[in-house]
PDB file of N, CA and C in Angstrom:
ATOM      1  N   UNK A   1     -11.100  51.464   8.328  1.00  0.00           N
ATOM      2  CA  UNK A   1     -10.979  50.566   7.207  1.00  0.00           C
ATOM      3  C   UNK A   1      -9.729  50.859   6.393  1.00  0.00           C
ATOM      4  N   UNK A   2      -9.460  52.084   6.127  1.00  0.00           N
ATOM      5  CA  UNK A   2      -8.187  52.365   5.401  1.00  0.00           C
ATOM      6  C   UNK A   2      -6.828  51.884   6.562  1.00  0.00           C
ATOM      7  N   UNK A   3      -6.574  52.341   7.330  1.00  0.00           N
ATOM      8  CA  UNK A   3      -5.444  51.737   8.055  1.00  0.00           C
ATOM      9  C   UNK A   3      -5.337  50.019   7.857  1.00  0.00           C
ATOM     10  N   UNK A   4      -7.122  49.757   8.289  1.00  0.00           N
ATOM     11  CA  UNK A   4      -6.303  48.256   7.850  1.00  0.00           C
ATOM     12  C   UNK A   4      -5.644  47.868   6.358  1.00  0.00           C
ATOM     13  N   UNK A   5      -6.387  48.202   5.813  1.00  0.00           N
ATOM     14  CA  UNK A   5      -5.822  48.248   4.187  1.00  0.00           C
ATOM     15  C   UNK A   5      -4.634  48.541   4.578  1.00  0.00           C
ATOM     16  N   UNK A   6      -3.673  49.179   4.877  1.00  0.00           N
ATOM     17  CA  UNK A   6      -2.899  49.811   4.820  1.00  0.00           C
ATOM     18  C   UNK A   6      -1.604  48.681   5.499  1.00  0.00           C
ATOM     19  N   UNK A   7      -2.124  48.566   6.909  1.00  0.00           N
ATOM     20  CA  UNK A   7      -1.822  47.442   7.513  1.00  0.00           C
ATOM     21  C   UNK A   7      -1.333  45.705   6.890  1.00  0.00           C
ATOM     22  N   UNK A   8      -3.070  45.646   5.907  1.00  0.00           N
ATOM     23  CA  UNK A   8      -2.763  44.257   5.587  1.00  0.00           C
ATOM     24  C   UNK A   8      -1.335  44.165   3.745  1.00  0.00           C
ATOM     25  N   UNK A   9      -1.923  45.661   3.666  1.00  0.00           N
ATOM     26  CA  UNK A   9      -0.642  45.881   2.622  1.00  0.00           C
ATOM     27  C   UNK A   9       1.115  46.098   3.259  1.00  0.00           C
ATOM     28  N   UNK A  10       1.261  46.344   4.071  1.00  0.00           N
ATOM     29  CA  UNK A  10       2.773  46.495   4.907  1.00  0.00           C
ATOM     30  C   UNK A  10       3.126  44.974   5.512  1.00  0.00           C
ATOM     31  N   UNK A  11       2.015  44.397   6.086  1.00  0.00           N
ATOM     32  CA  UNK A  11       2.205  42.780   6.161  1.00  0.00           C
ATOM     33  C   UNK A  11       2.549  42.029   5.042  1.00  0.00           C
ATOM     34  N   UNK A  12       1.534  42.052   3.413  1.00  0.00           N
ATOM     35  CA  UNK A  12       2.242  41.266   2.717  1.00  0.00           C
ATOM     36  C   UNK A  12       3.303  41.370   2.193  1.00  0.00           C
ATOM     37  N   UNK A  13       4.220  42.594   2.146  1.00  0.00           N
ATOM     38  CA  UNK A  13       4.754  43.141   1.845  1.00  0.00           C
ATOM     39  C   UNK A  13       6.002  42.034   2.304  1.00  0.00           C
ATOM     40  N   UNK A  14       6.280  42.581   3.775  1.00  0.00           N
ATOM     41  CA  UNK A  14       7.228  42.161   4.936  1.00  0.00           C
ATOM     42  C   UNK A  14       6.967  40.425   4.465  1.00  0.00           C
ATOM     43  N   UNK A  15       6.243  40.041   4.299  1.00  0.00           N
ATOM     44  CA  UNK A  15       5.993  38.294   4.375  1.00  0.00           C
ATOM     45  C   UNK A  15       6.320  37.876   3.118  1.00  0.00           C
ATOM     46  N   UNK A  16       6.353  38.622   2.236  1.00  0.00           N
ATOM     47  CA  UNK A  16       7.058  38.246   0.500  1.00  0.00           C
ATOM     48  C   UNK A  16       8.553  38.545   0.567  1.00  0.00           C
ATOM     49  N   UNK A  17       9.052  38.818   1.767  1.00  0.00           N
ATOM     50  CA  UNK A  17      10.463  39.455   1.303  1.00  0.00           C
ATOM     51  C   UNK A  17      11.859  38.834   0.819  1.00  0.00           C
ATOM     52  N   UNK A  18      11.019  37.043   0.377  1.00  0.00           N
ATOM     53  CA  UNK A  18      12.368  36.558  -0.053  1.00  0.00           C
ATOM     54  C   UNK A  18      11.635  35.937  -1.464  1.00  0.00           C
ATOM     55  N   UNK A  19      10.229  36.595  -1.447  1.00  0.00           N
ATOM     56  CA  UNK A  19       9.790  36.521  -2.980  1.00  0.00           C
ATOM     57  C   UNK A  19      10.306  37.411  -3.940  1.00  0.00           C
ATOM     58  N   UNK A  20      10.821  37.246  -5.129  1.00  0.00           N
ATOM     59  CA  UNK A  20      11.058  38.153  -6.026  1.00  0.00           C
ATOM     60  C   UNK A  20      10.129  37.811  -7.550  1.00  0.00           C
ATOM     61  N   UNK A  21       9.494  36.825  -7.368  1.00  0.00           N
ATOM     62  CA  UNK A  21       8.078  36.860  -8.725  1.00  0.00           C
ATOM     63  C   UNK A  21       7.371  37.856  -8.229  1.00  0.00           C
ATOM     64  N   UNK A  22       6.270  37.657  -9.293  1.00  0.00           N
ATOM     65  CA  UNK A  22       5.106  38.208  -9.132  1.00  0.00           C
ATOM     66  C   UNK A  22       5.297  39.532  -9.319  1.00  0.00           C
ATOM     67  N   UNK A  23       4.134  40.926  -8.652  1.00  0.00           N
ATOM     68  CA  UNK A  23       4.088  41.928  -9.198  1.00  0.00           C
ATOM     69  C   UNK A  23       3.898  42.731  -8.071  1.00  0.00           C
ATOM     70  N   UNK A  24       4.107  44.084  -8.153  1.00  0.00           N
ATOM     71  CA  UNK A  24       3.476  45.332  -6.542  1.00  0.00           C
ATOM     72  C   UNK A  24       3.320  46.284  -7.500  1.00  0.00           C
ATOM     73  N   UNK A  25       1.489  46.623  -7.156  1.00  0.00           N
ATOM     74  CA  UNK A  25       1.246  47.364  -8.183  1.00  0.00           C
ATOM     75  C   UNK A  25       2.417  49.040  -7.279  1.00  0.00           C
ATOM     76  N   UNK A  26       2.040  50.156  -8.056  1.00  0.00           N
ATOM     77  CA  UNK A  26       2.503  50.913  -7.488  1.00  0.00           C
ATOM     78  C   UNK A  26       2.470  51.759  -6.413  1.00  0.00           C
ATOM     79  N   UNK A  27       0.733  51.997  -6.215  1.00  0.00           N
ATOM     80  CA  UNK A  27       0.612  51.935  -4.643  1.00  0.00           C
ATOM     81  C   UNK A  27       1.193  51.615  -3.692  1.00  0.00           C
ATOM     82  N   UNK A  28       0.643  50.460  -3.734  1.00  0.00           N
ATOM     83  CA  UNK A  28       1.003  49.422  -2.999  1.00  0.00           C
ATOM     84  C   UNK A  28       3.002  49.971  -2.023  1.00  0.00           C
ATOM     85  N   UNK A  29       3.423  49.794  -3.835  1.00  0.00           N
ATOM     86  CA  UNK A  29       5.590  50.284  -3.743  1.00  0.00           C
ATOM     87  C   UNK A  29       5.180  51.665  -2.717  1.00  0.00           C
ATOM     88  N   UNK A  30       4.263  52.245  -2.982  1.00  0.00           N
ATOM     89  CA  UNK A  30       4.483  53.250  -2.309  1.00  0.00           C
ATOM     90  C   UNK A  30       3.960  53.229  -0.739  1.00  0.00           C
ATOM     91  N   UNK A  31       3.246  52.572  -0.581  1.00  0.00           N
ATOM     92  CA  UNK A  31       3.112  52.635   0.760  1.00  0.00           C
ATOM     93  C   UNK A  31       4.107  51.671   1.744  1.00  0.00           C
ATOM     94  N   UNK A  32       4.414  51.120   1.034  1.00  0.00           N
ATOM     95  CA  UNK A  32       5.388  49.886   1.910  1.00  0.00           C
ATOM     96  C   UNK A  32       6.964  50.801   1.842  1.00  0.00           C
ATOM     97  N   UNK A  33       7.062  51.557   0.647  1.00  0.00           N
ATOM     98  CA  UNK A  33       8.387  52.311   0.840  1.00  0.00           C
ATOM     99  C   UNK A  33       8.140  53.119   2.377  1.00  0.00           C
ATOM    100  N   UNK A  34       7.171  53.811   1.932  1.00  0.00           N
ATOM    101  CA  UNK A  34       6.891  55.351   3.214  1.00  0.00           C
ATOM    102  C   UNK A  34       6.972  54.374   4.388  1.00  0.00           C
ATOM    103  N   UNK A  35       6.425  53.139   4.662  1.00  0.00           N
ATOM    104  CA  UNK A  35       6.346  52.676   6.170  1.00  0.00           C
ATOM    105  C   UNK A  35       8.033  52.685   6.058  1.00  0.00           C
ATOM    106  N   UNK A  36       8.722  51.696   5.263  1.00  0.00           N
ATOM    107  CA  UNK A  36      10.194  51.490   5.357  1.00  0.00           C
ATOM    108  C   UNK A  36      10.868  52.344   5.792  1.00  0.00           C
ATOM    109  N   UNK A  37      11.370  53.893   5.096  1.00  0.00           N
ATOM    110  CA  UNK A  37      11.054  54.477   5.357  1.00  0.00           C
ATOM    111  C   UNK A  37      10.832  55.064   6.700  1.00  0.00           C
ATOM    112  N   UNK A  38       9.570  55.244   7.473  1.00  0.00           N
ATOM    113  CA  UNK A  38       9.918  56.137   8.518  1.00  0.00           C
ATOM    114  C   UNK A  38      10.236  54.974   9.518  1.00  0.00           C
ATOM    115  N   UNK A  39      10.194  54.106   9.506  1.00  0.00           N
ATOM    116  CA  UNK A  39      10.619  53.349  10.558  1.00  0.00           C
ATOM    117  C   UNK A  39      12.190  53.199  10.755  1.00  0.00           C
ATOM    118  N   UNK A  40      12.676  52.980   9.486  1.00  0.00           N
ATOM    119  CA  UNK A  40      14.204  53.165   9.587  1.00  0.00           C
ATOM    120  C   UNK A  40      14.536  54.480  10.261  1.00  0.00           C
ATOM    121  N   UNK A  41      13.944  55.413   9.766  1.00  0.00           N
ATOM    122  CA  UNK A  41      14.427  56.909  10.532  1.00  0.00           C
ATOM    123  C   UNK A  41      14.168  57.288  12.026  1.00  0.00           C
ATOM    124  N   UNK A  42      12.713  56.442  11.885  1.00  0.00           N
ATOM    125  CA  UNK A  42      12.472  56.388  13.998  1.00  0.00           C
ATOM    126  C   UNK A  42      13.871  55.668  14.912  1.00  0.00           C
ATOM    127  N   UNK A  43      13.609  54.420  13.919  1.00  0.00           N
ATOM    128  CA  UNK A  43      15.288  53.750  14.484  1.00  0.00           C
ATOM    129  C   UNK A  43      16.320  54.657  14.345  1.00  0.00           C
ATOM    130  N   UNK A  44      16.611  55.318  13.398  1.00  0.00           N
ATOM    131  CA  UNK A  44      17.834  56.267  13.488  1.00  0.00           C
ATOM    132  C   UNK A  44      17.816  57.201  14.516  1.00  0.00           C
ATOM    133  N   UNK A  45      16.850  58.153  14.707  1.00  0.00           N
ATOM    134  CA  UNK A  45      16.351  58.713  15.979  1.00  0.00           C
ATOM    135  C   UNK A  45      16.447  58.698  17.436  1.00  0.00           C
ATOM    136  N   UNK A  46      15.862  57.405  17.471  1.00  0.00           N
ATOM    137  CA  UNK A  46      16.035  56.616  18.474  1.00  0.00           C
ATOM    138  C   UNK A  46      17.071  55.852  18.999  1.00  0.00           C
ATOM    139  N   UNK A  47      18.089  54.923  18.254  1.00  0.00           N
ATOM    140  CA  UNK A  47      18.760  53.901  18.552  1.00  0.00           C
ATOM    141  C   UNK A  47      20.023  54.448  18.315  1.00  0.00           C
ATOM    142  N   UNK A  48      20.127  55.282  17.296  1.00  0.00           N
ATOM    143  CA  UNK A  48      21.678  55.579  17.283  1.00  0.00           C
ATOM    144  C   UNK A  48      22.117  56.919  17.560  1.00  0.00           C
ATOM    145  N   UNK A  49      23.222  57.509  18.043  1.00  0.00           N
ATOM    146  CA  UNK A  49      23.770  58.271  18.069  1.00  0.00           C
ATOM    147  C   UNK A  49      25.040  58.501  17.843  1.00  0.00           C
ATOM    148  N   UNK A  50      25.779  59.361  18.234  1.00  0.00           N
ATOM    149  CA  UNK A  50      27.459  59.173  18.198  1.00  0.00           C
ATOM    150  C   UNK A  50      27.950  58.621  18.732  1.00  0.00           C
ATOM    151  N   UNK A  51      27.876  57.645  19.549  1.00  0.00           N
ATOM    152  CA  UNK A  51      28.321  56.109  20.094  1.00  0.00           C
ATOM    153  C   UNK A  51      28.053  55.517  20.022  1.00  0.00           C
ATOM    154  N   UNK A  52      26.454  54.976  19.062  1.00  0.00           N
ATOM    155  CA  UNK A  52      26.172  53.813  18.566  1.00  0.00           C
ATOM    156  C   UNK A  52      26.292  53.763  16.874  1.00  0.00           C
ATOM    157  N   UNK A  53      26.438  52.724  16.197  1.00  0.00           N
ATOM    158  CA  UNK A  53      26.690  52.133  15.585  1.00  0.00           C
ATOM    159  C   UNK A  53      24.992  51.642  14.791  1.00  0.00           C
ATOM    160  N   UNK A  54      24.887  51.702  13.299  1.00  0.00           N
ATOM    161  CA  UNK A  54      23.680  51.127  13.002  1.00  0.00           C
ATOM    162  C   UNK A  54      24.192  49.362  12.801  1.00  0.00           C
ATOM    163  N   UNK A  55      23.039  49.007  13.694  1.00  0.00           N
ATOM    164  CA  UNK A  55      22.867  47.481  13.756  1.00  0.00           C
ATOM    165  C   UNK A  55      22.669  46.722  12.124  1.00  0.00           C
ATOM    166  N   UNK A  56      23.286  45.714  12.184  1.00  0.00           N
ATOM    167  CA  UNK A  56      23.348  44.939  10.594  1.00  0.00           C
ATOM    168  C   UNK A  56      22.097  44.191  10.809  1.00  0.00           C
ATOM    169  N   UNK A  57      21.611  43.934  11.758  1.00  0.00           N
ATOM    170  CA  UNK A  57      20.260  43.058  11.422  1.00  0.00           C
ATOM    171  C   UNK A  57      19.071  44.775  11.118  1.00  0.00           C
ATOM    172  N   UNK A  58      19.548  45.215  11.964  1.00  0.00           N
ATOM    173  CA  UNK A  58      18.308  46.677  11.430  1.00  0.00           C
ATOM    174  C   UNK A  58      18.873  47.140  10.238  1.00  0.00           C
ATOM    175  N   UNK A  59      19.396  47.178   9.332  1.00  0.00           N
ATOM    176  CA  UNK A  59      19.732  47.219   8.081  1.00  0.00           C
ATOM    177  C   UNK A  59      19.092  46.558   7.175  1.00  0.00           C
ATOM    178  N   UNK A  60      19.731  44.995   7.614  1.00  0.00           N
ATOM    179  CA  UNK A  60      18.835  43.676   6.747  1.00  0.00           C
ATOM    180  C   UNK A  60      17.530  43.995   6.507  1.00  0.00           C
ATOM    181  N   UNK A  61      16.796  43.994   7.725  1.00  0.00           N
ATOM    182  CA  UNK A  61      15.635  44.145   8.031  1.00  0.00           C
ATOM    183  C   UNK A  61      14.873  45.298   6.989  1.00  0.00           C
ATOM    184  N   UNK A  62      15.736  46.333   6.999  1.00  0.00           N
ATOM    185  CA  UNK A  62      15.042  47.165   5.973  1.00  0.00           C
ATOM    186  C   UNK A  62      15.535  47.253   4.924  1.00  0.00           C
ATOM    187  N   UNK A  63      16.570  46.569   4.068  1.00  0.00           N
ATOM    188  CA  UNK A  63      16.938  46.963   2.760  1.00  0.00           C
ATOM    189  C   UNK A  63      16.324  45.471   1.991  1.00  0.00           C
ATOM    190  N   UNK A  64      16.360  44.383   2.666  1.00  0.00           N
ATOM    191  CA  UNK A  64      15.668  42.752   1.814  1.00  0.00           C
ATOM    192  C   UNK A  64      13.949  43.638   1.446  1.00  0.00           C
ATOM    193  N   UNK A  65      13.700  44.174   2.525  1.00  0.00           N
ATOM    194  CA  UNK A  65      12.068  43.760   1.955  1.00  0.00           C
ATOM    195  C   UNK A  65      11.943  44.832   0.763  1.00  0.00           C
ATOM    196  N   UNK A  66      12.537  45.709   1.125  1.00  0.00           N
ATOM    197  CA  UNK A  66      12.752  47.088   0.119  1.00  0.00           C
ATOM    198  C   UNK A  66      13.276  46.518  -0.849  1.00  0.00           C
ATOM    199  N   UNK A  67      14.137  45.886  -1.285  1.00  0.00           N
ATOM    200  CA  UNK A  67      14.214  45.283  -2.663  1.00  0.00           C
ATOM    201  C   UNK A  67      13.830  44.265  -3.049  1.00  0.00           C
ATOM    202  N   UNK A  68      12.913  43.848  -2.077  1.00  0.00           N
ATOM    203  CA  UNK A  68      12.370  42.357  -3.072  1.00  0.00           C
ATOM    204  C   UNK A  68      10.767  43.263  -3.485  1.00  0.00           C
ATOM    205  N   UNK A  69      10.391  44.282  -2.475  1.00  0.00           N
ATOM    206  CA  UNK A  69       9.463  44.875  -3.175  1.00  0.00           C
ATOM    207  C   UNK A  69       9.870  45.867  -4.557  1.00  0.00           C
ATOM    208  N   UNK A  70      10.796  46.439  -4.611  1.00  0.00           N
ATOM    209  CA  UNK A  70      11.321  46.873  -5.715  1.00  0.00           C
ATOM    210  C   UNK A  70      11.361  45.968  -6.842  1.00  0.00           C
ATOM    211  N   UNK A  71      11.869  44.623  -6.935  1.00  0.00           N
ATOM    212  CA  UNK A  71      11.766  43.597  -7.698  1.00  0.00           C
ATOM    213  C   UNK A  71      10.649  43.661  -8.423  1.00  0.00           C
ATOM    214  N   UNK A  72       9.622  43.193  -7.472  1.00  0.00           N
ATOM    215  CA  UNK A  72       8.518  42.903  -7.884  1.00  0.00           C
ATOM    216  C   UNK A  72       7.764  44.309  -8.860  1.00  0.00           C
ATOM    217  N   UNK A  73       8.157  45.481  -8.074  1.00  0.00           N
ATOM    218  CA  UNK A  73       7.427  46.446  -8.982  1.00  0.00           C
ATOM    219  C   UNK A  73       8.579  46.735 -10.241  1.00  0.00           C
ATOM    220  N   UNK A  74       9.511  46.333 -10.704  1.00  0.00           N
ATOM    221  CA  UNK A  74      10.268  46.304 -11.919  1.00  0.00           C
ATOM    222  C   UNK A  74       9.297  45.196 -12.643  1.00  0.00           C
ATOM    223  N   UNK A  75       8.611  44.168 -12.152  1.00  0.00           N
ATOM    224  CA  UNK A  75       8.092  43.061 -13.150  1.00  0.00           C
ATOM    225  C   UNK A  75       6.684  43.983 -13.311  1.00  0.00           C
ATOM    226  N   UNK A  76       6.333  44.502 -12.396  1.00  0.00           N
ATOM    227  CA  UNK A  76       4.975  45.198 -12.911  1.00  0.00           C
ATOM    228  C   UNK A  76       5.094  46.447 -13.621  1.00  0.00           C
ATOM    229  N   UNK A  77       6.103  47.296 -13.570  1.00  0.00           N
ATOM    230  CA  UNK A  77       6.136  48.313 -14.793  1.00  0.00           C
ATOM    231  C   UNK A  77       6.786  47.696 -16.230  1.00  0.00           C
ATOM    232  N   UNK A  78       7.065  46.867 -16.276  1.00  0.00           N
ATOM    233  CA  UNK A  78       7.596  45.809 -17.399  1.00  0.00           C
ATOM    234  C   UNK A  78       9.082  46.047 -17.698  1.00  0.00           C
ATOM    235  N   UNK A  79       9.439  46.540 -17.038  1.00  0.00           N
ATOM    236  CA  UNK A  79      10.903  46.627 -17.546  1.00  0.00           C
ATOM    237  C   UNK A  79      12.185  45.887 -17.305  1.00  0.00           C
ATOM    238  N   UNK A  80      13.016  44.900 -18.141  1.00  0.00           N
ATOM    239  CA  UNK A  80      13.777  43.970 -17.892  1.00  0.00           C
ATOM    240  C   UNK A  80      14.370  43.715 -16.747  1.00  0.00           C
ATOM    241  N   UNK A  81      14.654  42.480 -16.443  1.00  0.00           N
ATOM    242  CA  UNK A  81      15.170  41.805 -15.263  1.00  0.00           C
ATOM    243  C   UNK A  81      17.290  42.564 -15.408  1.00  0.00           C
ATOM    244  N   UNK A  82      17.489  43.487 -16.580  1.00  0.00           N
ATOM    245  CA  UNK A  82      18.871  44.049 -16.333  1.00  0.00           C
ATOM    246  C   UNK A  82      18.824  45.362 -15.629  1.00  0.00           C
ATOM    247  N   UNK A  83      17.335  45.426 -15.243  1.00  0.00           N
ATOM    248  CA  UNK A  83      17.194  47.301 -14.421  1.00  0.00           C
ATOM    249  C   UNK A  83      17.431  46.622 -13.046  1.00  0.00           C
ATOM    250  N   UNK A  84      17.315  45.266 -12.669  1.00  0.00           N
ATOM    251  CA  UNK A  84      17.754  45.000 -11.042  1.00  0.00           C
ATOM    252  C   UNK A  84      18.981  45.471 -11.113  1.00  0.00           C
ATOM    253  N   UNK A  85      20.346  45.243 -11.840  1.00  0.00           N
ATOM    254  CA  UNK A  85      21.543  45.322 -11.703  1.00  0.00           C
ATOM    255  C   UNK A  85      21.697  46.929 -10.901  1.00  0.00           C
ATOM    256  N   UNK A  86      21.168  48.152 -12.070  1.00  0.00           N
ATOM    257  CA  UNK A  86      20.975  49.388 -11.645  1.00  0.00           C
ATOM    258  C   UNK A  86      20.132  49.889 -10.351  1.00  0.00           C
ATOM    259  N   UNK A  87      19.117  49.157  -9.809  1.00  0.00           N
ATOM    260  CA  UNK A  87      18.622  49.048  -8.549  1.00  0.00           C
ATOM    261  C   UNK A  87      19.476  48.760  -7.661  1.00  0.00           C
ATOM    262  N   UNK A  88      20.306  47.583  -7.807  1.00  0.00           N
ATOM    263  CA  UNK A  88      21.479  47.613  -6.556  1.00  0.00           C
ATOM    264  C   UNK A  88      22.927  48.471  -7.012  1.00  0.00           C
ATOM    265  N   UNK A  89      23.162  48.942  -7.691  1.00  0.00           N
ATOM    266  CA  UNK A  89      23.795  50.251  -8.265  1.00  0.00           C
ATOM    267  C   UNK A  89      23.507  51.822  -7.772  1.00  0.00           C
ATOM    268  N   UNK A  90      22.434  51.760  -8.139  1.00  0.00           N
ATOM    269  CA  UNK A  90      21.935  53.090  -7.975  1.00  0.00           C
ATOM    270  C   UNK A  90      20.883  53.469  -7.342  1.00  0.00           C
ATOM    271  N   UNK A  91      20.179  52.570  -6.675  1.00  0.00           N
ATOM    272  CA  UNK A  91      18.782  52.901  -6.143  1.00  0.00           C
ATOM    273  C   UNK A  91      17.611  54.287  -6.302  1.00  0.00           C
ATOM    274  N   UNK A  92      18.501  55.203  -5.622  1.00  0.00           N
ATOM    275  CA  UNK A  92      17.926  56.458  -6.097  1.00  0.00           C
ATOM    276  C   UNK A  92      17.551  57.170  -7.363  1.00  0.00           C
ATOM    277  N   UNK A  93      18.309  56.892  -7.639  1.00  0.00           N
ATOM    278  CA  UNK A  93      18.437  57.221  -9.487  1.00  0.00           C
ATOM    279  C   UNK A  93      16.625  56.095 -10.522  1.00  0.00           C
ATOM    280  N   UNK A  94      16.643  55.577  -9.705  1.00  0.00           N
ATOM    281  CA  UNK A  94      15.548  54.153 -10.101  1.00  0.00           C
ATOM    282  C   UNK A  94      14.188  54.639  -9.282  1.00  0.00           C
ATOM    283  N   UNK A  95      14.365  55.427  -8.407  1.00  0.00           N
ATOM    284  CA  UNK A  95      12.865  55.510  -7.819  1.00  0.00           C
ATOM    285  C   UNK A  95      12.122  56.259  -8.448  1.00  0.00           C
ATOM    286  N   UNK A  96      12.473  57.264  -9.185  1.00  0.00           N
ATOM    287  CA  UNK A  96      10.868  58.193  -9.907  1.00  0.00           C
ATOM    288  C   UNK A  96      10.178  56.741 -11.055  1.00  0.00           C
ATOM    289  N   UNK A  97      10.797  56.193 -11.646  1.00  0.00           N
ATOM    290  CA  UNK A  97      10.761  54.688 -12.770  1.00  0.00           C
ATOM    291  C   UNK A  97       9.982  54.112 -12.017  1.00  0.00           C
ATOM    292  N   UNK A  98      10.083  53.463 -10.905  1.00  0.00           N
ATOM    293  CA  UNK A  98       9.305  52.820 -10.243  1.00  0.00           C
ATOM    294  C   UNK A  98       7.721  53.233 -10.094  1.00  0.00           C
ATOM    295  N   UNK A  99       7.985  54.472  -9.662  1.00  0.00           N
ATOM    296  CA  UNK A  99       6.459  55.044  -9.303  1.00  0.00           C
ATOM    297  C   UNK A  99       5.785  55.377 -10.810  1.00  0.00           C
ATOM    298  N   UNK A 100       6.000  55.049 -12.123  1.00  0.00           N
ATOM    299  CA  UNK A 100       5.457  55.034 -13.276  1.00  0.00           C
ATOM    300  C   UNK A 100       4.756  54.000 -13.211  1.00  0.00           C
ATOM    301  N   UNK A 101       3.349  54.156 -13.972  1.00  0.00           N
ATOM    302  CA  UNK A 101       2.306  53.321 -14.134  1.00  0.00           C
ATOM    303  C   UNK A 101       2.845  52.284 -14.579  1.00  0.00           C
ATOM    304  N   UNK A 102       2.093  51.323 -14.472  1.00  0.00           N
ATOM    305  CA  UNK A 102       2.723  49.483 -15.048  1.00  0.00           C
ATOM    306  C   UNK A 102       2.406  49.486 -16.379  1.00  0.00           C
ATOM    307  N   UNK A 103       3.728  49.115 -17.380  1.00  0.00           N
ATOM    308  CA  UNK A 103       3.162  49.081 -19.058  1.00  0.00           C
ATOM    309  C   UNK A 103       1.905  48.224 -19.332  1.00  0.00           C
ATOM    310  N   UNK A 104       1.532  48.221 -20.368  1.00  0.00           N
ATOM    311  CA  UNK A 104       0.118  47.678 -20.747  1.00  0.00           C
ATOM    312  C   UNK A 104       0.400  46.559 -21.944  1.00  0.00           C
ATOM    313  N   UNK A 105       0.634  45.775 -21.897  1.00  0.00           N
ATOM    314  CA  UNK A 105       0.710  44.611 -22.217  1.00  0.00           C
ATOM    315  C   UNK A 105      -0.393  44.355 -23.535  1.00  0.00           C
ATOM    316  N   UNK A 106       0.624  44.282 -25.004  1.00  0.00           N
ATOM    317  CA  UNK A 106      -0.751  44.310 -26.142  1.00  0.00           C
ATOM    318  C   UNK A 106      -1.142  43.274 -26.227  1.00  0.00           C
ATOM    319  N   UNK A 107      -0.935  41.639 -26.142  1.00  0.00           N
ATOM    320  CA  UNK A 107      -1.895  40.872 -26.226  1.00  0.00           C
ATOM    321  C   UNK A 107      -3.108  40.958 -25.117  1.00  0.00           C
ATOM    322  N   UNK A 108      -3.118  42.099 -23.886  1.00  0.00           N
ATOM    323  CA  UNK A 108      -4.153  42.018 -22.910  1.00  0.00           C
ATOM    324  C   UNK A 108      -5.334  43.004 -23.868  1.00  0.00           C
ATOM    325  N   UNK A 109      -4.969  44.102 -24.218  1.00  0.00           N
ATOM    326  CA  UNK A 109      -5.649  45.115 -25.153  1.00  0.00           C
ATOM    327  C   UNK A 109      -6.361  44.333 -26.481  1.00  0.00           C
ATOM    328  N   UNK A 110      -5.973  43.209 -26.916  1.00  0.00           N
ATOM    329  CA  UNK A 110      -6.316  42.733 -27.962  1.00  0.00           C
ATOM    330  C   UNK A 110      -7.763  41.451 -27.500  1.00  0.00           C
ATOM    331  N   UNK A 111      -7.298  41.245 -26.315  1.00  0.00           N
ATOM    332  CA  UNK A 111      -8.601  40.378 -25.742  1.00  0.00           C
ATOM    333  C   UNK A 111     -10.022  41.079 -25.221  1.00  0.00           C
TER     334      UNK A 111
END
């Protein structure tokens, strides 16, 4: 049961990747990073060496979904649409932020 969970979370993931609304709670960022993640590195492993070259579609492939899921978890920790700029700036520098709980919203506390 957990793999599928796991599964049906890495699918929506991959299938939102030219969504940038909406929200990924942080879980979620985190499990879709770790698949990203080791799969890029199996490909590195595997596909390239010192005579190959990393492929631009295996790139694409892993940096769109990785930042449209990043997107989305910038709208769920609440923090302005000017922290994308620094996401494609700095990426690294932006990931401990990410994995912070999602702010709490006071008109939700007041209902």
């Amino acid at each position: 049961m957990q793999v599928i969970c796991l599964l049906r979370i890495i699918k929506d993931s991959l299938l939102r990747s030219f969504n940038y609304e909406g929200r990924e709670t942080r879980g979620r960022y985190l499990v879709f990073l770790s698949f990203q993640l080791l799969w890029f590195c199996s490909y590195l492993n595997w596909f390239t060496g010192a005579e190959h070259e990393i492929s631009f579609t295996a790139l694409f492939l892993f940096l769109l979904p990785t930042f449209s899921c990043a997107v989305r978890r910038i709208n769920d920790a609440g923090y302005s649409r000017g922290v994308i700029a620094l996401l494609v700036i700095a990426p690294y520098l932006l990931l401990p932020f990410l994995l912070f709980p999602a702010s709490v919203n006071l008109s939700d506390e007041r209902s």
